[in-house]
Protein backbone atom coordinates (compact mmCIF):
# COMPACT_ATOMS: atom_id res chain seq x y z
CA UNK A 1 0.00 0.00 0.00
CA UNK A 2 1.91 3.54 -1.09
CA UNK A 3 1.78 6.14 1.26
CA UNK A 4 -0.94 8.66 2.31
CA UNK A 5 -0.49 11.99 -0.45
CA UNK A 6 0.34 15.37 1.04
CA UNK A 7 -2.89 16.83 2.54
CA UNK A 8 -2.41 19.48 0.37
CA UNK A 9 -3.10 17.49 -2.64
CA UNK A 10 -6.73 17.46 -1.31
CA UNK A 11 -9.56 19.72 -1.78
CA UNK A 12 -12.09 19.11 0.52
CA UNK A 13 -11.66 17.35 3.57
CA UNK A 14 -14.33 15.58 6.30
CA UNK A 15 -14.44 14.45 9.56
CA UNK A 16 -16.37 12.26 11.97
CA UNK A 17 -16.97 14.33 15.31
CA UNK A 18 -17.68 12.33 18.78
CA UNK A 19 -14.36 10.20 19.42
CA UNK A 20 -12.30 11.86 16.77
CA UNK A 21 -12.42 15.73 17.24
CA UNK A 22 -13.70 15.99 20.64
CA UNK A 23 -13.27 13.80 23.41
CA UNK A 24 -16.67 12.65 24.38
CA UNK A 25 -16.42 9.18 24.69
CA UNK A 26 -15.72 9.26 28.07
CA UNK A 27 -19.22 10.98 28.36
CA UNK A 28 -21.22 8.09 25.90
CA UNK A 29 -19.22 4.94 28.44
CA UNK A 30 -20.48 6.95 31.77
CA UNK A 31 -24.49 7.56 29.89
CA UNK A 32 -24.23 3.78 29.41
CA UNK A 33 -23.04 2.91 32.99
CA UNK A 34 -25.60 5.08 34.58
CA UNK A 35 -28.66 3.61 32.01
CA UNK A 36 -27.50 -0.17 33.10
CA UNK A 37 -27.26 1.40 36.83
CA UNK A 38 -31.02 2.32 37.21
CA UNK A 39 -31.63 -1.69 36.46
CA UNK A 40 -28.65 -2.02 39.31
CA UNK A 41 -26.69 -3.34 36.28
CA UNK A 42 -23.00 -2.69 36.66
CA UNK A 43 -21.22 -2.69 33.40
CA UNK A 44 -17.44 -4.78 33.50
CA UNK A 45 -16.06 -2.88 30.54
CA UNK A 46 -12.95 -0.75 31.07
CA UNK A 47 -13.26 2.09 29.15
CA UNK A 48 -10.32 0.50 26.62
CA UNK A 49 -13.23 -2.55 26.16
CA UNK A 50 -16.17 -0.09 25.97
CA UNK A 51 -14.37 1.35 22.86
CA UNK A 52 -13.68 -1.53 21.36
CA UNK A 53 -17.45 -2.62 21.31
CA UNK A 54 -18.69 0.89 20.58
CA UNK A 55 -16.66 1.39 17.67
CA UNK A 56 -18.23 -1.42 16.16
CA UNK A 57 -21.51 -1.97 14.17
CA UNK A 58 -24.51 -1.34 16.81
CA UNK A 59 -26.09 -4.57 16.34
CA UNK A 60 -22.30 -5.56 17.42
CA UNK A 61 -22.37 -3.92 20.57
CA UNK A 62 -26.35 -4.47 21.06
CA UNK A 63 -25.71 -7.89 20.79
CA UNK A 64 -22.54 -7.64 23.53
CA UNK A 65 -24.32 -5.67 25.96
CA UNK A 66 -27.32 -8.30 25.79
CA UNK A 67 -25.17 -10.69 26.24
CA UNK A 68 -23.54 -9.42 29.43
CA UNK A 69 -26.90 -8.80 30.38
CA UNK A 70 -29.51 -11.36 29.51
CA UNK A 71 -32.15 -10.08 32.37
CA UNK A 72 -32.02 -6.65 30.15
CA UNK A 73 -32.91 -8.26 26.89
CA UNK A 74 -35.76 -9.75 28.78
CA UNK A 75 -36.83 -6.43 30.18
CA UNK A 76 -37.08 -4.72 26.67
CA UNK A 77 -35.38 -6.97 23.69
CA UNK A 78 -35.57 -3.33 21.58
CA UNK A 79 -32.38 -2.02 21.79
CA UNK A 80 -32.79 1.36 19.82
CA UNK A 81 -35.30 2.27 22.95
CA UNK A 82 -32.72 1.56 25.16
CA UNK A 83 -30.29 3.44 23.51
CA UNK A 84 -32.76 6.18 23.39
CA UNK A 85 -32.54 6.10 27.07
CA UNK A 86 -28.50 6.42 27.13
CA UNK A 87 -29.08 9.35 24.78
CA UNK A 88 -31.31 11.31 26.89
CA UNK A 89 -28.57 10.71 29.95
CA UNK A 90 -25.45 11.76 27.75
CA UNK A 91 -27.74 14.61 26.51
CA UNK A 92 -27.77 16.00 30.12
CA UNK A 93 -24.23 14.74 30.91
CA UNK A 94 -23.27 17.51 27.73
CA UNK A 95 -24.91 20.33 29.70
CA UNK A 96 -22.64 20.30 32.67
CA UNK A 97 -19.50 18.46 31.51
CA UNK A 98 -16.51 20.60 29.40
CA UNK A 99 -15.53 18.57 26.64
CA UNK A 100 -11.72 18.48 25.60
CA UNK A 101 -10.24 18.07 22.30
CA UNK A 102 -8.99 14.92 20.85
CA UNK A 103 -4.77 15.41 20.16
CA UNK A 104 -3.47 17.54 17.58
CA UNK A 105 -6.97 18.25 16.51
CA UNK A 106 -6.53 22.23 16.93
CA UNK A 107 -3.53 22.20 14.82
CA UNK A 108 -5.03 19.93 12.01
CA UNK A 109 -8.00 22.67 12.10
CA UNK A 110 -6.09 25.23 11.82
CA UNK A 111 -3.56 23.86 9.64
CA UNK A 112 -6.04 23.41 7.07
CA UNK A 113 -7.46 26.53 7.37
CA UNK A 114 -4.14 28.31 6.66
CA UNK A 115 -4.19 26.81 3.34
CA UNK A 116 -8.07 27.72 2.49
CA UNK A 117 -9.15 23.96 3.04
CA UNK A 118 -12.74 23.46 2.66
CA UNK A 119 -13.47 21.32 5.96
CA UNK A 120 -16.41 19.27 6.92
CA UNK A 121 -18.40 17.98 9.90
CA UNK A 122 -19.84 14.83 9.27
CA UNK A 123 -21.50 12.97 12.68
CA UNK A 124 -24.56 10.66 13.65
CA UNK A 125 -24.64 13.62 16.20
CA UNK A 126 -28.01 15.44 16.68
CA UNK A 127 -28.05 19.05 15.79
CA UNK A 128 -28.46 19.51 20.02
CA UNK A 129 -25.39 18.04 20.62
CA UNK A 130 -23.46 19.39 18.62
CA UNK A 131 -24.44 22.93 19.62
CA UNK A 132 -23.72 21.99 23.17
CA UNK A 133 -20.17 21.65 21.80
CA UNK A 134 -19.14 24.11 19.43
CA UNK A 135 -18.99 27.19 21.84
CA UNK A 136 -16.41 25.42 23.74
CA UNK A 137 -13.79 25.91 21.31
CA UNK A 138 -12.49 28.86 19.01
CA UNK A 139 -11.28 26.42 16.55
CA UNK A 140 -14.41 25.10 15.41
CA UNK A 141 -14.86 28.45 13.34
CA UNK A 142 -12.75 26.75 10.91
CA UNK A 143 -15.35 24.55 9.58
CA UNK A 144 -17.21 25.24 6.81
CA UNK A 145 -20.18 23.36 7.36
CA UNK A 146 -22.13 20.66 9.90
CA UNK A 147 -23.63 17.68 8.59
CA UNK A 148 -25.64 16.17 11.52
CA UNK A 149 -28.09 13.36 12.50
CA UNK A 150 -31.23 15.43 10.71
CA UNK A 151 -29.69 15.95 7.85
CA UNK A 152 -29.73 12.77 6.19
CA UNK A 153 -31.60 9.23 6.52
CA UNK A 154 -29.72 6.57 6.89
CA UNK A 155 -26.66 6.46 9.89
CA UNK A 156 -22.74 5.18 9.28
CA UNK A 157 -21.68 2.75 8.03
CA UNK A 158 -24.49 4.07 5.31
CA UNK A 159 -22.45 6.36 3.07
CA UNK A 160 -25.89 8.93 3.44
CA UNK A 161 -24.12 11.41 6.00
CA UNK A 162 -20.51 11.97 3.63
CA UNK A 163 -22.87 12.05 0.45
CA UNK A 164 -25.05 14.70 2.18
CA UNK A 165 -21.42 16.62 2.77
CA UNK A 166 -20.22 16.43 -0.55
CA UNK A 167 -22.84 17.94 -2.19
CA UNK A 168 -21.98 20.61 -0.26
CA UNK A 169 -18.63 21.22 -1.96
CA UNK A 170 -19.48 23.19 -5.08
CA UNK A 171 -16.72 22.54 -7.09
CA UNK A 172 -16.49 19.22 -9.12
CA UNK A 173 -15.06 16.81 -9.65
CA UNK A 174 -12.65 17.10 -6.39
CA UNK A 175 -10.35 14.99 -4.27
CA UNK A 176 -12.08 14.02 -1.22
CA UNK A 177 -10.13 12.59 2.35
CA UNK A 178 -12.24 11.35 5.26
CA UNK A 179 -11.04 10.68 8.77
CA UNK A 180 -12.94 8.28 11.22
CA UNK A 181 -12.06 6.57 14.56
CA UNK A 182 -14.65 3.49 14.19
CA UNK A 183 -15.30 0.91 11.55
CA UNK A 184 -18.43 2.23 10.71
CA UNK A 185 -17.11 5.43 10.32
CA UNK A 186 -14.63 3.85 7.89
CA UNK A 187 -17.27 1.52 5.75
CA UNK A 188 -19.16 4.52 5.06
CA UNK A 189 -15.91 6.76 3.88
CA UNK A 190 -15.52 3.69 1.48
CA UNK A 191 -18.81 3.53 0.21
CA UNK A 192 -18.72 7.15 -0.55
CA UNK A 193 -15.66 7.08 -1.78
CA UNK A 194 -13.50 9.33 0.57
CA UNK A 195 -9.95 8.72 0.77
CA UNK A 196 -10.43 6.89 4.70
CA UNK A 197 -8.45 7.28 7.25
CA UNK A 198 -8.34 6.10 10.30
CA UNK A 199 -7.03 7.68 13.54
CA UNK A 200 -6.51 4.69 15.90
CA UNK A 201 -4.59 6.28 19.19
CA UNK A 202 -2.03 3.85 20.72
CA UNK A 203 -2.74 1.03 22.66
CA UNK A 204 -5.91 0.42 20.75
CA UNK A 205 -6.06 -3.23 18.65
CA UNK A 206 -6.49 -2.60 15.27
CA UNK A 207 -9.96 -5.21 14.46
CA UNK A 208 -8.70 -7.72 12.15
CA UNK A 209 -11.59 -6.76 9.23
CA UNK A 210 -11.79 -6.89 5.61
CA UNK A 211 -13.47 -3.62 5.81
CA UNK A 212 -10.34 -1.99 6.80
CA UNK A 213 -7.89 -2.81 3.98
CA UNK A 214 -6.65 -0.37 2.05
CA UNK A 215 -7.03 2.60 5.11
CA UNK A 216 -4.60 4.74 5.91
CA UNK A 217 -3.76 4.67 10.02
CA UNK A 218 -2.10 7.13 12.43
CA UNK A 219 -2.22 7.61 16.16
CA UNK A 220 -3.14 11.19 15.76
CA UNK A 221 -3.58 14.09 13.59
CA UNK A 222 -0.14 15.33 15.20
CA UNK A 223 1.43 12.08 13.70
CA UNK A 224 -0.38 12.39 10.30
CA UNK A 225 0.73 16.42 10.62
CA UNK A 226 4.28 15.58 11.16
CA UNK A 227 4.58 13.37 8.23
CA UNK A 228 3.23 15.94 5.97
């Protein structure tokens, strides 16, 4: 596989949000722990584990949770209500919690911006989530538009949300890179046809899928910066 071109070689450039610019995850794990914790369910994940599952496809982690818990599949065997559930908590979590950003993601921004970048915001976020967000940091002036959960119909790994955001990029044809820190997020940069890649911090296995040949992978944006 040949190396990742210069960054500058592309024109428009789109990114997944919760996990990969901003550090919420920490935020989704603890909205899971305290929706299993008013069933006085106690969830065994480390947070390393919890990312490994949530990362995945969510009939992937459905299925894990339920089997952890088979007393909760029981209870209600719909998992999308339950989810709805962990939403609402992480919802409230966002009002009183500062959230950081991921590493090197302020430089990457701005980076880009420097050279007149067109940049994108591409997320299975709602619109109230992300507005929760955005006033927390400068940098997010940089971006040139928000493609949320409204926007489009069907969620990652559905190429829907990155199709919605190229459309958005007037001129054509151009040269599209995508960056993602789950497989989903990956499958659907493929299916649209993004350049994918993947920012995978350290310490995190690397899922042994077919889905994932052919992706670029870096640590961080400081160590895909530093190549460049």
């Amino acid at each position: 596989m040949q190396a990742l071109p210069s960054l500058l070689t592309f024109d428009a450039f789109f990114f997944d949000f919760d996990g990969l610019l901003v550090d919420t995850e920490p935020l989704h794990y603890l909205a899971y722990q305290k929706m299993l914790a008013k069933r006085n369910l106690v969830l065994p994940w480390d947070f390393a584990t919890y990312c490994s599952y949530a990362h995945q496809k969510t009939a992937i982690f459905a299925e894990a949770i339920f089997t952890l818990f088979p007393a909760l599949r029981e209870e209600n065997p719909n998992w999308m209500e339950l989810r709805e559930e962990k939403v609402a908590i992480y919802q409230k979590l966002l009002l009183t919690q500062p959230v950081a950003l991921m590493p090197g993601v302020e430089e990457m921004l701005h980076f880009l911006a420097r050279h007149h970048k067109s940049i994108y915001v591409v997320t299975n976020a709602t619109r109230d989530q992300l507005e929760a967000i955005q006033p927390q940091h400068k940098v997010f002036r940089a971006i040139t538009a928000w493609v949320s959960r409204e926007d489009y119909e069907h969620p990652k790994p559905a190429p829907d949300s990155y199709l919605k955001a190229m459309e958005l990029y007037s001129k054509k044809p151009f040269k599209g890179i995508g960056f993602e820190d789950a497989v989903r997020g990956i499958q659907a940069l493929k299916a649209a046809s993004l350049t994918p890649v993947w920012i995978l911090p350290s310490g995190y296995a690397r899922p042994a899928t077919k889905e994932l040949e052919g992706v670029y992978v870096f640590s961080s944006f400081h160590e895909l910066l530093n190549r460049d």
